[in-house]
C-alpha atoms as a PDB file:
ATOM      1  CA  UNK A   1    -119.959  61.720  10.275  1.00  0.00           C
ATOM      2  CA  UNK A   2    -119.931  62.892  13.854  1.00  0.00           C
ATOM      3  CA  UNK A   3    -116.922  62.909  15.860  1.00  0.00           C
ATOM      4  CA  UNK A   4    -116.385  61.296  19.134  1.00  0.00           C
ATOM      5  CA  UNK A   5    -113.454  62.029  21.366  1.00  0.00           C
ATOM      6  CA  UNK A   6    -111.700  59.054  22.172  1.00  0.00           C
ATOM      7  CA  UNK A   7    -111.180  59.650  25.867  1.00  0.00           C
ATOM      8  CA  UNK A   8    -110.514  56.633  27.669  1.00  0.00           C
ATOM      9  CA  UNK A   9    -113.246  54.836  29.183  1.00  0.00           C
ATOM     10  CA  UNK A  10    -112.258  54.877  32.900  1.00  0.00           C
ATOM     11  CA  UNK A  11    -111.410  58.550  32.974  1.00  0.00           C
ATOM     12  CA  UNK A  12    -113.715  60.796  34.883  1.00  0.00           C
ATOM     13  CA  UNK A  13    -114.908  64.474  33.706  1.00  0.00           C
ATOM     14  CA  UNK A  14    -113.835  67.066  36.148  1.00  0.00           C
ATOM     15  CA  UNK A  15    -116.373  68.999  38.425  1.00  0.00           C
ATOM     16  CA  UNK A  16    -115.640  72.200  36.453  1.00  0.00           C
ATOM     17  CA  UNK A  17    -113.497  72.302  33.662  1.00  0.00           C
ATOM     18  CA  UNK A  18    -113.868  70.662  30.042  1.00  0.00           C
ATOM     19  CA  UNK A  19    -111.246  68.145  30.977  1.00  0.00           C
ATOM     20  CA  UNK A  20    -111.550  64.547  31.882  1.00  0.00           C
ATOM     21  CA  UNK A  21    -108.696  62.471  34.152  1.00  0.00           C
ATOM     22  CA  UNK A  22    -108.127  59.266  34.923  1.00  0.00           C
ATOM     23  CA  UNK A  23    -106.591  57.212  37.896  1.00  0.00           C
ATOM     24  CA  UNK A  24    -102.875  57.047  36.282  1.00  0.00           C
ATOM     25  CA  UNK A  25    -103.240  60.990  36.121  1.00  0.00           C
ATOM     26  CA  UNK A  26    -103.241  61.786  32.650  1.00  0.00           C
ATOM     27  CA  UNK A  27    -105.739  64.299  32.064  1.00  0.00           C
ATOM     28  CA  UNK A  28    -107.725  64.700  28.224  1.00  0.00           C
ATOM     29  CA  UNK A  29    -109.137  66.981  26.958  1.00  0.00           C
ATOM     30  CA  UNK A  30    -112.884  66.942  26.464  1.00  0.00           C
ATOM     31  CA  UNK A  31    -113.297  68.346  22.913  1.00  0.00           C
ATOM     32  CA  UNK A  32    -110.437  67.012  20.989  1.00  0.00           C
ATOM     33  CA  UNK A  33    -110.119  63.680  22.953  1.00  0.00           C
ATOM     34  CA  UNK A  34    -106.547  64.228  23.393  1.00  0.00           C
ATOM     35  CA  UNK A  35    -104.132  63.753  26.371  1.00  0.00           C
ATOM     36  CA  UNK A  36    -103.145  67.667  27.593  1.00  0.00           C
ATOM     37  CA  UNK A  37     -99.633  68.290  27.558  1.00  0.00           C
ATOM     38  CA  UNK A  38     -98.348  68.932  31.166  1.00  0.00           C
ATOM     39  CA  UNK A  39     -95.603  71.245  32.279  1.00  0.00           C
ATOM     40  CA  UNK A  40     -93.707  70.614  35.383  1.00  0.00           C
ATOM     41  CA  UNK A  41     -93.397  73.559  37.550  1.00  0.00           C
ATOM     42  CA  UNK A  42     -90.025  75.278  39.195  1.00  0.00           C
ATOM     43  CA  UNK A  43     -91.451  73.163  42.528  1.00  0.00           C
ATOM     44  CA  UNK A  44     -91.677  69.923  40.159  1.00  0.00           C
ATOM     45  CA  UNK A  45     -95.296  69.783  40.391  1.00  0.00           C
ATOM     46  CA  UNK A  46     -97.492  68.758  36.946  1.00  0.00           C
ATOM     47  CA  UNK A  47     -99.479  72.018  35.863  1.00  0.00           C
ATOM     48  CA  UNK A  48    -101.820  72.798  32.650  1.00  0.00           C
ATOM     49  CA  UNK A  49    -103.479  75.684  31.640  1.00  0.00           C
ATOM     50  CA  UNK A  50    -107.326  75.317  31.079  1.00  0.00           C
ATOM     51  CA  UNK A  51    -108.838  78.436  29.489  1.00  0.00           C
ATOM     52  CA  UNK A  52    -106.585  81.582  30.177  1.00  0.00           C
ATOM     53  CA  UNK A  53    -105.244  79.809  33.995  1.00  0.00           C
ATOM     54  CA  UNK A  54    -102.957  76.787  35.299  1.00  0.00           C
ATOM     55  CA  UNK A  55    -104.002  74.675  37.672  1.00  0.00           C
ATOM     56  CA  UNK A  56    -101.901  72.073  39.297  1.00  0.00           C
ATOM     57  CA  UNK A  57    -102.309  68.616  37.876  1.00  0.00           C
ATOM     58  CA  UNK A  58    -102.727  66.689  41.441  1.00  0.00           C
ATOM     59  CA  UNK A  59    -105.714  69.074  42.330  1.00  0.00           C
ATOM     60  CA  UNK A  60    -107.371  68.684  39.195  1.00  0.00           C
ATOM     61  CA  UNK A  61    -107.227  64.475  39.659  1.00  0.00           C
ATOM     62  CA  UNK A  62    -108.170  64.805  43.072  1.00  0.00           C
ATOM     63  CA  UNK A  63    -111.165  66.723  42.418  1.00  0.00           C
ATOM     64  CA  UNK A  64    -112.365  64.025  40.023  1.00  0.00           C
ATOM     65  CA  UNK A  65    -111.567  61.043  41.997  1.00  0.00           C
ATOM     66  CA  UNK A  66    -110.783  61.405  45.813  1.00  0.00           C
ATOM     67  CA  UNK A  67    -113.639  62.917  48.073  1.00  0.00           C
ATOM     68  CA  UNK A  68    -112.989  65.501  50.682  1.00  0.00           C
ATOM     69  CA  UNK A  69    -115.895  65.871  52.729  1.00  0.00           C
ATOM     70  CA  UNK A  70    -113.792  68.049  56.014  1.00  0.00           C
ATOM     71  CA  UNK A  71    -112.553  70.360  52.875  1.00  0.00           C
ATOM     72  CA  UNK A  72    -109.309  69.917  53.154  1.00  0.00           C
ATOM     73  CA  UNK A  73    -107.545  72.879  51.206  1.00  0.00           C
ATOM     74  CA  UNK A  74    -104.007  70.707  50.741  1.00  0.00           C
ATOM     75  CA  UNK A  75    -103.327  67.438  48.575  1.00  0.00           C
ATOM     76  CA  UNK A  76    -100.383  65.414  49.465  1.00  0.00           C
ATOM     77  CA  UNK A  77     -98.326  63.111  46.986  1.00  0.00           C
ATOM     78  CA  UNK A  78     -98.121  60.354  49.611  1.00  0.00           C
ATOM     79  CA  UNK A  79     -94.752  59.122  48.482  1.00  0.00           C
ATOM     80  CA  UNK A  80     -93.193  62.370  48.289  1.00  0.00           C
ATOM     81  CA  UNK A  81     -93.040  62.406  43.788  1.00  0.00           C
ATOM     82  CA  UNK A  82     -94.684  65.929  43.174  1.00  0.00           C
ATOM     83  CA  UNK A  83     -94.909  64.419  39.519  1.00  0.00           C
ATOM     84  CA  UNK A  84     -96.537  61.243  40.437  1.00  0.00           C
ATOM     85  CA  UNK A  85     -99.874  61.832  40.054  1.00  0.00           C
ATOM     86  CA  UNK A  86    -101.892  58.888  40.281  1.00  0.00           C
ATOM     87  CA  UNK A  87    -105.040  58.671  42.720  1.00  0.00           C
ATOM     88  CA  UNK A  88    -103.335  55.895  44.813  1.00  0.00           C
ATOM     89  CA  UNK A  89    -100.608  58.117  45.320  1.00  0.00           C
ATOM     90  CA  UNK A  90    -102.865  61.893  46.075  1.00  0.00           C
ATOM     91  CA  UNK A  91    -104.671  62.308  49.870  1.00  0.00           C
ATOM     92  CA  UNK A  92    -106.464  65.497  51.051  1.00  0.00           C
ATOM     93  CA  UNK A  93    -104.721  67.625  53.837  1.00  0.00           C
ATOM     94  CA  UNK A  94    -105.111  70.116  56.626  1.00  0.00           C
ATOM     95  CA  UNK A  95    -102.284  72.333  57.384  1.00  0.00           C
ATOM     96  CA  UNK A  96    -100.831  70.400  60.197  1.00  0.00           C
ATOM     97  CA  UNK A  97    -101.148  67.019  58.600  1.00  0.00           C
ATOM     98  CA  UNK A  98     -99.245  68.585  55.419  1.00  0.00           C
ATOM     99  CA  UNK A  99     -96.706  69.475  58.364  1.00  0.00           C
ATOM    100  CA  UNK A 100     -96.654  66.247  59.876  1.00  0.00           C
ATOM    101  CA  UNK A 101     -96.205  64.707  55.956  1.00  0.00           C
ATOM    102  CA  UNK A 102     -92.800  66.957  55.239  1.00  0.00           C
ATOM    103  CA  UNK A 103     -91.273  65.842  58.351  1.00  0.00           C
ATOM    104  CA  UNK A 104     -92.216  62.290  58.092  1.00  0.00           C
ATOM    105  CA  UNK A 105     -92.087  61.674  54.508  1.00  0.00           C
ATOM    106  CA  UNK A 106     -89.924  64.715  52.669  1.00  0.00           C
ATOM    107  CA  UNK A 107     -87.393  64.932  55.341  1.00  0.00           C
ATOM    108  CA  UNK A 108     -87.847  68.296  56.382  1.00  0.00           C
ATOM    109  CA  UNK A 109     -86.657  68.722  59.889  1.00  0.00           C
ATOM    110  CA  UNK A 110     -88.766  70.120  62.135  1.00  0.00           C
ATOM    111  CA  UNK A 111     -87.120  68.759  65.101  1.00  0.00           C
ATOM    112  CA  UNK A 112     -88.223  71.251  68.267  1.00  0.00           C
ATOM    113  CA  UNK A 113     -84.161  72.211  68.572  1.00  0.00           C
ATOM    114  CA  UNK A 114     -83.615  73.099  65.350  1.00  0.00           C
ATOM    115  CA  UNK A 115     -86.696  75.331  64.727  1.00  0.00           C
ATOM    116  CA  UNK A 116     -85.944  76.739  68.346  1.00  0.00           C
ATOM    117  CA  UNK A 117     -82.377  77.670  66.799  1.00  0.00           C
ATOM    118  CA  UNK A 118     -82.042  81.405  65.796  1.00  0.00           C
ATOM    119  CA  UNK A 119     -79.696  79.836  63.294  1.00  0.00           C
ATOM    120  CA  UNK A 120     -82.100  77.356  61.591  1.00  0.00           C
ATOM    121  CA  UNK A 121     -82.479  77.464  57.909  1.00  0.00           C
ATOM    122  CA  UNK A 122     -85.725  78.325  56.210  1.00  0.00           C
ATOM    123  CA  UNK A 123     -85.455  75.902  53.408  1.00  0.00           C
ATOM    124  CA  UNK A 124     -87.406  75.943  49.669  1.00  0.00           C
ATOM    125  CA  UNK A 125     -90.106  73.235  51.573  1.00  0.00           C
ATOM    126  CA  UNK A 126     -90.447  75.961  54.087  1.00  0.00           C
ATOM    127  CA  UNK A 127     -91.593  78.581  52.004  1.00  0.00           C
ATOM    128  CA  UNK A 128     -94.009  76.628  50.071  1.00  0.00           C
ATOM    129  CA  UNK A 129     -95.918  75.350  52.726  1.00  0.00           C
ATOM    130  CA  UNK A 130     -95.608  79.331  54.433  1.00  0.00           C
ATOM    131  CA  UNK A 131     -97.156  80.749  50.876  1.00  0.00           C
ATOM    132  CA  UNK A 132    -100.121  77.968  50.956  1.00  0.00           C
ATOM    133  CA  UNK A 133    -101.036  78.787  54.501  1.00  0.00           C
ATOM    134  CA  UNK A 134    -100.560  82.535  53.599  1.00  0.00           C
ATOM    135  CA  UNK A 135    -103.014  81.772  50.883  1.00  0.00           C
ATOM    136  CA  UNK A 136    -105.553  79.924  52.460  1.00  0.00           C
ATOM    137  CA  UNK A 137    -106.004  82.952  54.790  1.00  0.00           C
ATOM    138  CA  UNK A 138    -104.119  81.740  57.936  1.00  0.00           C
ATOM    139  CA  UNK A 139    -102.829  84.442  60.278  1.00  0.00           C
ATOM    140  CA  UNK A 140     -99.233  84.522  60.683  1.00  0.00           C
ATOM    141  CA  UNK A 141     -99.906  84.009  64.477  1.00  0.00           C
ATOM    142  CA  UNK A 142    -101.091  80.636  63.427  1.00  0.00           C
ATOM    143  CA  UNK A 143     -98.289  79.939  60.766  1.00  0.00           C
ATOM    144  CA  UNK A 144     -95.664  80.755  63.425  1.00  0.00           C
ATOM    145  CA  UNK A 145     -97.462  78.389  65.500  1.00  0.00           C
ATOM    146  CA  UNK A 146     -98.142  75.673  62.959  1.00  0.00           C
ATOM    147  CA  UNK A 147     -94.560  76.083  61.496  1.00  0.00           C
ATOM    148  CA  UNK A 148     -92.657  76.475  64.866  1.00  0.00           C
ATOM    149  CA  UNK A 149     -90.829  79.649  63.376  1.00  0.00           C
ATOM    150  CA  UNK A 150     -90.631  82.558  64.956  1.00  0.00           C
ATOM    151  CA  UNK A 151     -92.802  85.884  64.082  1.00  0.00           C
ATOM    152  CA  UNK A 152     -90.311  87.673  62.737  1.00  0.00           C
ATOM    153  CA  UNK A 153     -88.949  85.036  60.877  1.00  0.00           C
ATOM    154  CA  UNK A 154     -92.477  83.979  59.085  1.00  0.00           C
ATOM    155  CA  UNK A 155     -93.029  87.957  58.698  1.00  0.00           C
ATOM    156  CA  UNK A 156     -90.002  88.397  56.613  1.00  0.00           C
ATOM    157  CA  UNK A 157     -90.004  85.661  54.460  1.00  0.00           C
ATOM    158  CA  UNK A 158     -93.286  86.099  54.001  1.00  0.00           C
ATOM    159  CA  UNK A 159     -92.635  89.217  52.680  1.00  0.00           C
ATOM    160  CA  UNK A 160     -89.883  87.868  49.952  1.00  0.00           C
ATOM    161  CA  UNK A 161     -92.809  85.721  48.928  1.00  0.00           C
ATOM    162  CA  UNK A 162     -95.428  88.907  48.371  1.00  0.00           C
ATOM    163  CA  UNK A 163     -92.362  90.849  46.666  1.00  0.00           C
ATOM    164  CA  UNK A 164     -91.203  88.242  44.270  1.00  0.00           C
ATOM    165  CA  UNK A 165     -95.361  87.399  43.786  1.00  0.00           C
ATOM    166  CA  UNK A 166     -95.636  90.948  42.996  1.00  0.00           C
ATOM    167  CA  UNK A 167     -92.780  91.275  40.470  1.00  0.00           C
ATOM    168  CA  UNK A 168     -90.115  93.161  43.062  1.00  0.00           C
END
């Protein structure tokens, strides 16, 4: 008697990985035929580990269902629910339209007073978005432009990020 997986028949087998998801954002394994058990991160984001790494559950369902043919390097939950992963829910991002998407839909305030304010707060949203840019190779010339922060500013909490990345 062979066994077959029962994966649900509208889920889609990622590009890479022995996974398959479907548009609700569950995401089952291939060999077993079982739904993987998701973790939610310190950011409240979904994440799984597939063979010895974790990915983020909204990338993995995006790569499955939701083109990106400028190569977009961000996803955005469009309602703001970093858990809610479901396709209707995930759009591909550049930088400045994952700027434009914490202002407009998270709240953040990046009013041109309060960023111009040597008192204004870099908040959790803040660094987040400054470690992604960091990480998809942006100068921080550009993040201080992108972010409306000062150089200084985006040098030294970059710099918390690399130390805490790095264990220190």
């Amino acid at each position: 008697m062979d066994f077959k997986p029962q994966i649900p028949y509208t889920a889609k087998k990622h590009p890479k990985f022995s996974i398959a998801c479907n548009r609700d954002g569950k995401i089952y394994s291939l060999k077993t035929g079982k739904q993987r058990k998701l973790w939610k991160t310190k950011h409240g984001y979904m994440q799984l580990a597939v063979g010895r790494s974790s990915y983020l559950a909204h990338r993995l369902v995006s790569d499955c269902y939701i083109p990106n043919p400028l190569s977009k390097p961000f996803i955005n939950h469009k309602n703001g629910i970093r858990h809610d992963n479901r396709i209707e829910n995930l759009e591909w991002a550049t930088p400045q339209e994952n700027i434009h998407h914490a202002r407009d839909v998270l709240g953040v305030k990046y009013a041109k007073s309060g960023f111009q304010n040597a008192n204004a707060k870099f908040l959790e949203t803040h660094q987040i978005i400054l470690r992604n840019l960091h990480e998809y190779g942006f100068s921080m010339i550009k993040i201080s432009k992108l972010m409306g922060f000062s150089m200084p500013t985006i040098k030294a909490h970059l710099q918390k990020i690399i130390r805490s990345k790095n264990g220190g």
